[in-house]
Protein backbone atom coordinates (compact mmCIF):
# COMPACT_ATOMS: atom_id res chain seq x y z
CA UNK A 1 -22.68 -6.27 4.13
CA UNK A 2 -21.66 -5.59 0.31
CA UNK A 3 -22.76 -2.37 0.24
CA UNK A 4 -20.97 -1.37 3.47
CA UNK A 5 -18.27 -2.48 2.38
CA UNK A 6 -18.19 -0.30 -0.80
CA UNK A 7 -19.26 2.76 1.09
CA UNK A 8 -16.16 2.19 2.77
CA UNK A 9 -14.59 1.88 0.07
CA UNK A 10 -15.85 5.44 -1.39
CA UNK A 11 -14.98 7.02 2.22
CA UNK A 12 -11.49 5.56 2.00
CA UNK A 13 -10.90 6.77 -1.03
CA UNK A 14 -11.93 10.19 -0.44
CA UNK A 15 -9.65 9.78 2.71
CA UNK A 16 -6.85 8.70 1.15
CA UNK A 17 -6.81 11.80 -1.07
CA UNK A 18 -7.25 14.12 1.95
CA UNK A 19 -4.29 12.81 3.41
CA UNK A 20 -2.57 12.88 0.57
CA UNK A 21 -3.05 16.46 -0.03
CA UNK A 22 -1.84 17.66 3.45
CA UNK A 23 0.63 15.26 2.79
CA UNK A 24 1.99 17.81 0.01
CA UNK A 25 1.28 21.44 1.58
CA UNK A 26 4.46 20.03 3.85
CA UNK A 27 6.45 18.37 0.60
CA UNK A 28 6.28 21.99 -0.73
CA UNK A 29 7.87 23.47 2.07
CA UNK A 30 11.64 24.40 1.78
CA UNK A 31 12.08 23.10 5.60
CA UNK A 32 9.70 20.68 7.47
CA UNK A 33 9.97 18.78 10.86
CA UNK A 34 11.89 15.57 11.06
CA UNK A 35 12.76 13.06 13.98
CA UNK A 36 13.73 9.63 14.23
CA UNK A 37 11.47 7.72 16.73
CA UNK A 38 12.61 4.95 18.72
CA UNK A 39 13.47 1.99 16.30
CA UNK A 40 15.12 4.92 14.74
CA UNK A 41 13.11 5.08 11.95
CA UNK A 42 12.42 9.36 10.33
CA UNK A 43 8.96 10.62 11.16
CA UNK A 44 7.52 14.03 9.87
CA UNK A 45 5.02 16.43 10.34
CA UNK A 46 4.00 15.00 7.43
CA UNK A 47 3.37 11.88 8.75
CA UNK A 48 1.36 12.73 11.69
CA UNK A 49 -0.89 15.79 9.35
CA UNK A 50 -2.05 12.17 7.17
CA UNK A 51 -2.44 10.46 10.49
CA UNK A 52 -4.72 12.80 12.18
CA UNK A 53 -7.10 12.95 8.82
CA UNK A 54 -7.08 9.65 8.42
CA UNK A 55 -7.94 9.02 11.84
CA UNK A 56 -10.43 11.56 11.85
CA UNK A 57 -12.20 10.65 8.65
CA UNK A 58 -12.66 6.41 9.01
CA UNK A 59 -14.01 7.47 13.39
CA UNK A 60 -17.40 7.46 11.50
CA UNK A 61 -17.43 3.67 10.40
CA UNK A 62 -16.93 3.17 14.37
CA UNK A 63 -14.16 0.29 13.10
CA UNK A 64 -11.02 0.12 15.63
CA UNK A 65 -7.88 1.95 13.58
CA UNK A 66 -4.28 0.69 13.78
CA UNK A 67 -2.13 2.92 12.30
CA UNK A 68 1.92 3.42 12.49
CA UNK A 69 1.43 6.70 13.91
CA UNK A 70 -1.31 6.07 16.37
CA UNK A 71 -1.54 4.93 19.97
CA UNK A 72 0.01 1.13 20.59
CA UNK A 73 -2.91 -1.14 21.28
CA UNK A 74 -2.30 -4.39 23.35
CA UNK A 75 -2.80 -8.20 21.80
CA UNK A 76 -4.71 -8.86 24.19
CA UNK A 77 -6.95 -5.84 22.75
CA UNK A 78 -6.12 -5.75 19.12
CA UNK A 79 -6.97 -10.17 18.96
CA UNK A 80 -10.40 -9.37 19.76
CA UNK A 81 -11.41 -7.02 16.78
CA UNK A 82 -12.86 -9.11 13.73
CA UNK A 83 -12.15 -6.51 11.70
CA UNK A 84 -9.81 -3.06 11.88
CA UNK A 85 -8.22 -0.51 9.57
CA UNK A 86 -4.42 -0.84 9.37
CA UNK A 87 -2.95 2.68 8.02
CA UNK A 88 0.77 3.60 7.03
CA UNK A 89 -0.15 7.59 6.54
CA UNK A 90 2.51 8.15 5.04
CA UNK A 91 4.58 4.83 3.68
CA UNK A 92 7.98 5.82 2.29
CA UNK A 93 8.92 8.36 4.95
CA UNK A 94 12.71 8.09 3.00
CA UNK A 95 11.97 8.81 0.22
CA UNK A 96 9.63 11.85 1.09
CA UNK A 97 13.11 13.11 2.86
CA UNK A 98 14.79 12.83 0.19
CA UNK A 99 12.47 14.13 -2.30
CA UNK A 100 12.42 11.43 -4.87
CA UNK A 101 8.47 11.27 -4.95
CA UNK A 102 7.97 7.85 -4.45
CA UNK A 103 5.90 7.77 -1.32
CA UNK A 104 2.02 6.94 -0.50
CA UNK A 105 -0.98 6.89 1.57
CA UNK A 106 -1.76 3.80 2.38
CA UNK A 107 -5.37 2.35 4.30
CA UNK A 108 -6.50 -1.12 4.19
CA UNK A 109 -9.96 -2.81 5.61
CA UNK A 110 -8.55 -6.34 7.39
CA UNK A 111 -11.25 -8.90 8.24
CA UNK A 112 -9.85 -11.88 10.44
CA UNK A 113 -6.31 -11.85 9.35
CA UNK A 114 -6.53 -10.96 5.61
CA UNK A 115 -6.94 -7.30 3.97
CA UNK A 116 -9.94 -7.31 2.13
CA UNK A 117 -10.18 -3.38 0.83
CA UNK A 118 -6.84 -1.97 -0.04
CA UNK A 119 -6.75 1.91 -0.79
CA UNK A 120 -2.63 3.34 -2.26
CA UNK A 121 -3.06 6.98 -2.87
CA UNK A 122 0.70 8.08 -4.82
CA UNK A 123 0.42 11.84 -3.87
CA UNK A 124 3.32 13.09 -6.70
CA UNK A 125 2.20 10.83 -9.54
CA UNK A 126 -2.08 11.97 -8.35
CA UNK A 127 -2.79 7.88 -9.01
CA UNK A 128 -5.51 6.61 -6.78
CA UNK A 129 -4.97 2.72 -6.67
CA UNK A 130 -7.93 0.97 -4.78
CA UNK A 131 -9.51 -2.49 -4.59
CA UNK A 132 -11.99 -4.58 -2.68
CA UNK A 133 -13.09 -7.93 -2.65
CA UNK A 134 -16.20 -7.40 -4.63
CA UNK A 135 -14.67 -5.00 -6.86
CA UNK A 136 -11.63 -6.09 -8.04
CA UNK A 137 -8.73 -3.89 -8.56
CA UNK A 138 -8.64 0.02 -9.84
CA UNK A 139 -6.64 3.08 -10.64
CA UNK A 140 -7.47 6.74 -11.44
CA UNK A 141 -4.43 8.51 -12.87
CA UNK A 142 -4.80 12.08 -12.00
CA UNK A 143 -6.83 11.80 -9.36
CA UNK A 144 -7.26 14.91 -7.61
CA UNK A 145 -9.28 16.17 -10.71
CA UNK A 146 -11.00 13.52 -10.73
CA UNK A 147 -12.50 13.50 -6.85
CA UNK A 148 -15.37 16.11 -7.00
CA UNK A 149 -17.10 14.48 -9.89
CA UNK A 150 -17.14 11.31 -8.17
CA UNK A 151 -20.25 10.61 -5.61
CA UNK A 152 -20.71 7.14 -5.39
CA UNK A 153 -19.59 3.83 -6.21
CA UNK A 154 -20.79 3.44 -9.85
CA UNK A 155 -19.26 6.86 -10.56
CA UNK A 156 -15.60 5.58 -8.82
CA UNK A 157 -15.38 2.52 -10.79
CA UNK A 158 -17.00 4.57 -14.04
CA UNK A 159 -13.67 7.04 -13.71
CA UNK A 160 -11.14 3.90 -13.59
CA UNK A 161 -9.26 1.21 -15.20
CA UNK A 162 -9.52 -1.77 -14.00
CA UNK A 163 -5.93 -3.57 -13.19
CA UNK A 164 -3.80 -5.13 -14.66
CA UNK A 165 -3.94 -3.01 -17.39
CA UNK A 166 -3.37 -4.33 -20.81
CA UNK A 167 0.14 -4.15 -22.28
CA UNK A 168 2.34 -5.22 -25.14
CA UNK A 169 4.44 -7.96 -24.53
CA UNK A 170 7.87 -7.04 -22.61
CA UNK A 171 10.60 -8.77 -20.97
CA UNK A 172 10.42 -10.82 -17.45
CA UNK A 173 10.70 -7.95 -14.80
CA UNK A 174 11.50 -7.92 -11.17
CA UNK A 175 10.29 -5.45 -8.90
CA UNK A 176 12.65 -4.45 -5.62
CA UNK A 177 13.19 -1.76 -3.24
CA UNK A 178 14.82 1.38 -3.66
CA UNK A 179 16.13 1.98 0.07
CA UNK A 180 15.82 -1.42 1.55
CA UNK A 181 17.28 -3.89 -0.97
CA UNK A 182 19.87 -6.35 0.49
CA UNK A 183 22.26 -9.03 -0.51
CA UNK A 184 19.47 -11.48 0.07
CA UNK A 185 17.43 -9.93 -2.62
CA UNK A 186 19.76 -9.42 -4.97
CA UNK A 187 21.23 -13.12 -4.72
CA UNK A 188 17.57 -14.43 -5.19
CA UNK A 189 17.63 -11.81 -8.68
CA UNK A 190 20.62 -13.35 -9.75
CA UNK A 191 19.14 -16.62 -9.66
CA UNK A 192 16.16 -15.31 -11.74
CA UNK A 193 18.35 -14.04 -14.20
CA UNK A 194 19.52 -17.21 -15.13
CA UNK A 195 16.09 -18.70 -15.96
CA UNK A 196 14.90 -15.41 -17.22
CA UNK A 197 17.79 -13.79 -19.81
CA UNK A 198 17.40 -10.23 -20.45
CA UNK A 199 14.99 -9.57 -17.16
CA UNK A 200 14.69 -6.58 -16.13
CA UNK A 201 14.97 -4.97 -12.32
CA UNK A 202 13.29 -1.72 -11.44
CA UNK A 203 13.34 -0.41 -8.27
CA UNK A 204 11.15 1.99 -6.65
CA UNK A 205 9.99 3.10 -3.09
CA UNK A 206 7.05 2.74 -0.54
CA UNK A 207 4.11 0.70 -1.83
CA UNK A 208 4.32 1.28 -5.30
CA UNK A 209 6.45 -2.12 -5.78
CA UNK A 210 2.84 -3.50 -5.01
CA UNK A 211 1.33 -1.37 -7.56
CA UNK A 212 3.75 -1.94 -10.18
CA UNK A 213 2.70 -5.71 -9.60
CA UNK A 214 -1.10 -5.15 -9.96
CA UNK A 215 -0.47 -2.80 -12.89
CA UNK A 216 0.55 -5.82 -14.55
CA UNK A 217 4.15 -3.83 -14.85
CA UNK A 218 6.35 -6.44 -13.30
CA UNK A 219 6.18 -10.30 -12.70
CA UNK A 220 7.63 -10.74 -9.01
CA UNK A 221 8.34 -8.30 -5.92
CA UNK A 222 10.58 -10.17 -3.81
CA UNK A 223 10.85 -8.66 -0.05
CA UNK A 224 13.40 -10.18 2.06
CA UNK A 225 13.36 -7.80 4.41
CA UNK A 226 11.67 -5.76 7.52
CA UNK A 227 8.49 -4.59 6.64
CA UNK A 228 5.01 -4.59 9.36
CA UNK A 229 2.05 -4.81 8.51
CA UNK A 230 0.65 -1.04 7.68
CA UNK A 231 3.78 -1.22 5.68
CA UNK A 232 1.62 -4.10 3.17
CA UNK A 233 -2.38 -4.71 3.62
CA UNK A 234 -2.99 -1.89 1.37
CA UNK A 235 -0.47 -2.94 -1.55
CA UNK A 236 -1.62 -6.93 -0.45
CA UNK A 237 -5.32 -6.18 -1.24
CA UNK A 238 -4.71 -4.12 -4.36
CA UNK A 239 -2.42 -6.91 -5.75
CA UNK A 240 -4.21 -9.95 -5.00
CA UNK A 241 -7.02 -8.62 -6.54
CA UNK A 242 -5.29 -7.66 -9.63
CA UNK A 243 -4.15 -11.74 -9.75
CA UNK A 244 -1.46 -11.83 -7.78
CA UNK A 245 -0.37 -13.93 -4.81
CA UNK A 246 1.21 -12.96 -1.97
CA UNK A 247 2.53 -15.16 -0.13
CA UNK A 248 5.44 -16.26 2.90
CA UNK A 249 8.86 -16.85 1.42
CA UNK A 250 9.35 -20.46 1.30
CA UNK A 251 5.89 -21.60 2.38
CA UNK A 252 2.40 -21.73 0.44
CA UNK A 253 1.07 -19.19 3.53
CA UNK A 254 -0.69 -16.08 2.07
CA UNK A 255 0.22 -13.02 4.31
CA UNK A 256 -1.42 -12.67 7.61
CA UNK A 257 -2.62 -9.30 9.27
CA UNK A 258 -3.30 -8.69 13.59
CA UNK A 259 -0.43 -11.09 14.83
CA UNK A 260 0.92 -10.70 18.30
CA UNK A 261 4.37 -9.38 16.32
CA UNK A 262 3.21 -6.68 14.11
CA UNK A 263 6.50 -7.18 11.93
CA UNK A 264 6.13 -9.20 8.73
CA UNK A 265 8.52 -12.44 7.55
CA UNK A 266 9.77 -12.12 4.35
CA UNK A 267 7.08 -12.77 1.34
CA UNK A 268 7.18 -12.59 -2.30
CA UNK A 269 4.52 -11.30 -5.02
CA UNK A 270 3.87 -13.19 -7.93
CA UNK A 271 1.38 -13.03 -10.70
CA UNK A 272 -0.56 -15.47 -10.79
CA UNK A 273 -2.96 -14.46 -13.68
């Protein structure tokens, strides 16, 4: 079962890069095809390029896929699956709009209801973040140069550095959304500000807030508001393997994958160690 689960992890990698390539022949484009869909959310060509690699690429692990661009599956379907990959192809749809970089490819392995193989790949910075449960938690800066020397497992974790990375000491930091950050969020900052003088907020798009946490970059992500599900198993896995916990505003609940409501309650990141 162990070493299924890191070929998976190997295939997902190589996926996520894939995607994340086709993902860019579009970003370079001076004009590319936008829509909103029905919850009025944007969608690009973009978006659905990742989503038919992705789906293309994980068919041969003959696992049932759930991604935000793919075909609706019923509860009644979806509660039956002990395990399934839940994709975002492209997370950050925004912020690919408007150009600021700050999007990702995001793929995640979910086993009951918890994400146990989390795969971020940040197309514009070329970081691959990955983790599994019997691995632990990776990146590989510059990634794409990094992909054809890299045939199995020994090789992937022999070209990365293994998260949180070590830094000097810095001031209490807060992670928070670029595009989605409300007065919720920035009342629970406040508050953190007075125990923590001096803190510092960044804010930053798509799932890198969850990378920032397992990079040991920031202390807390606080998310008190709509995300689903594709939108956090990846970033979930990656962090809690780096030591963090992610858990249910207001309740000692870690977050829970395949529910009948696909949308997320509000949770915060914290590390833990």
């Amino acid at each position: 079962m162990i070493a299924q689960s890191q070929e998976h992890l190997l295939l997902t990698v190589h996926t996520a890069l894939e995607a994340g390539l086709s993902i860019m022949k579009v970003y370079g484009k001076r004009f590319f095809r936008t829509r909103l869909k029905k919850d009025l959310s944007p969608v690009t060509e973009a978006d659905h390029a990742a989503h038919r690699i992705i789906s293309g690429q994980l068919e041969s692990t003959s696992i049932p896929i759930l991604s935000e661009e793919g075909k609706k599956v019923p509860y009644g379907v979806r509660n039956q699956w002990k395990k399934f990959w839940l994709v975002d192809p492209l997370d950050g749809t925004k912020e690919f709009i408007r150009r600021n970089d700050e999007f990702t490819v995001n793929i995640a392995l979910i086993e009951g209801q918890a994400p146990v193989l989390g795969v971020i790949y940040a197309p514009c910075l070329d970081i691959m973040y990955f983790a599994s449960d019997q691995t632990g938690a990776y990146r590989i800066k510059e990634y794409s140069t990094e992909d054809r020397h890299i045939q199995n497992l020994e090789e992937l974790l022999g070209h990365a550095e293994k998260l949180p990375v070590k830094m000097p000491r810095r001031q209490y930091t807060v992670v928070a959304s670029r595009s989605h950050r409300n007065e919720r969020t920035n009342m629970f900052i406040k508050g953190l500000q007075q125990q923590h003088p001096g803190l510092k907020l960044v804010s930053t798009g798509s799932s890198l807030k969850f990378c920032l946490m397992a990079e040991g970059k920031a202390d807390i992500y606080p998310r008190f508001g709509p995300t689903m599900e594709w939108d956090t198993a990846a970033g979930h896995a990656i962090a809690r393997a780096s030591g963090c916990s992610v858990k249910i505003h207001d309740r000692e609940d870690d977050l829970s994958y395949n529910k009948e409501v696909l949308k997320n309650p509000w949770f915060i990141v914290i590390r833990t160690s």
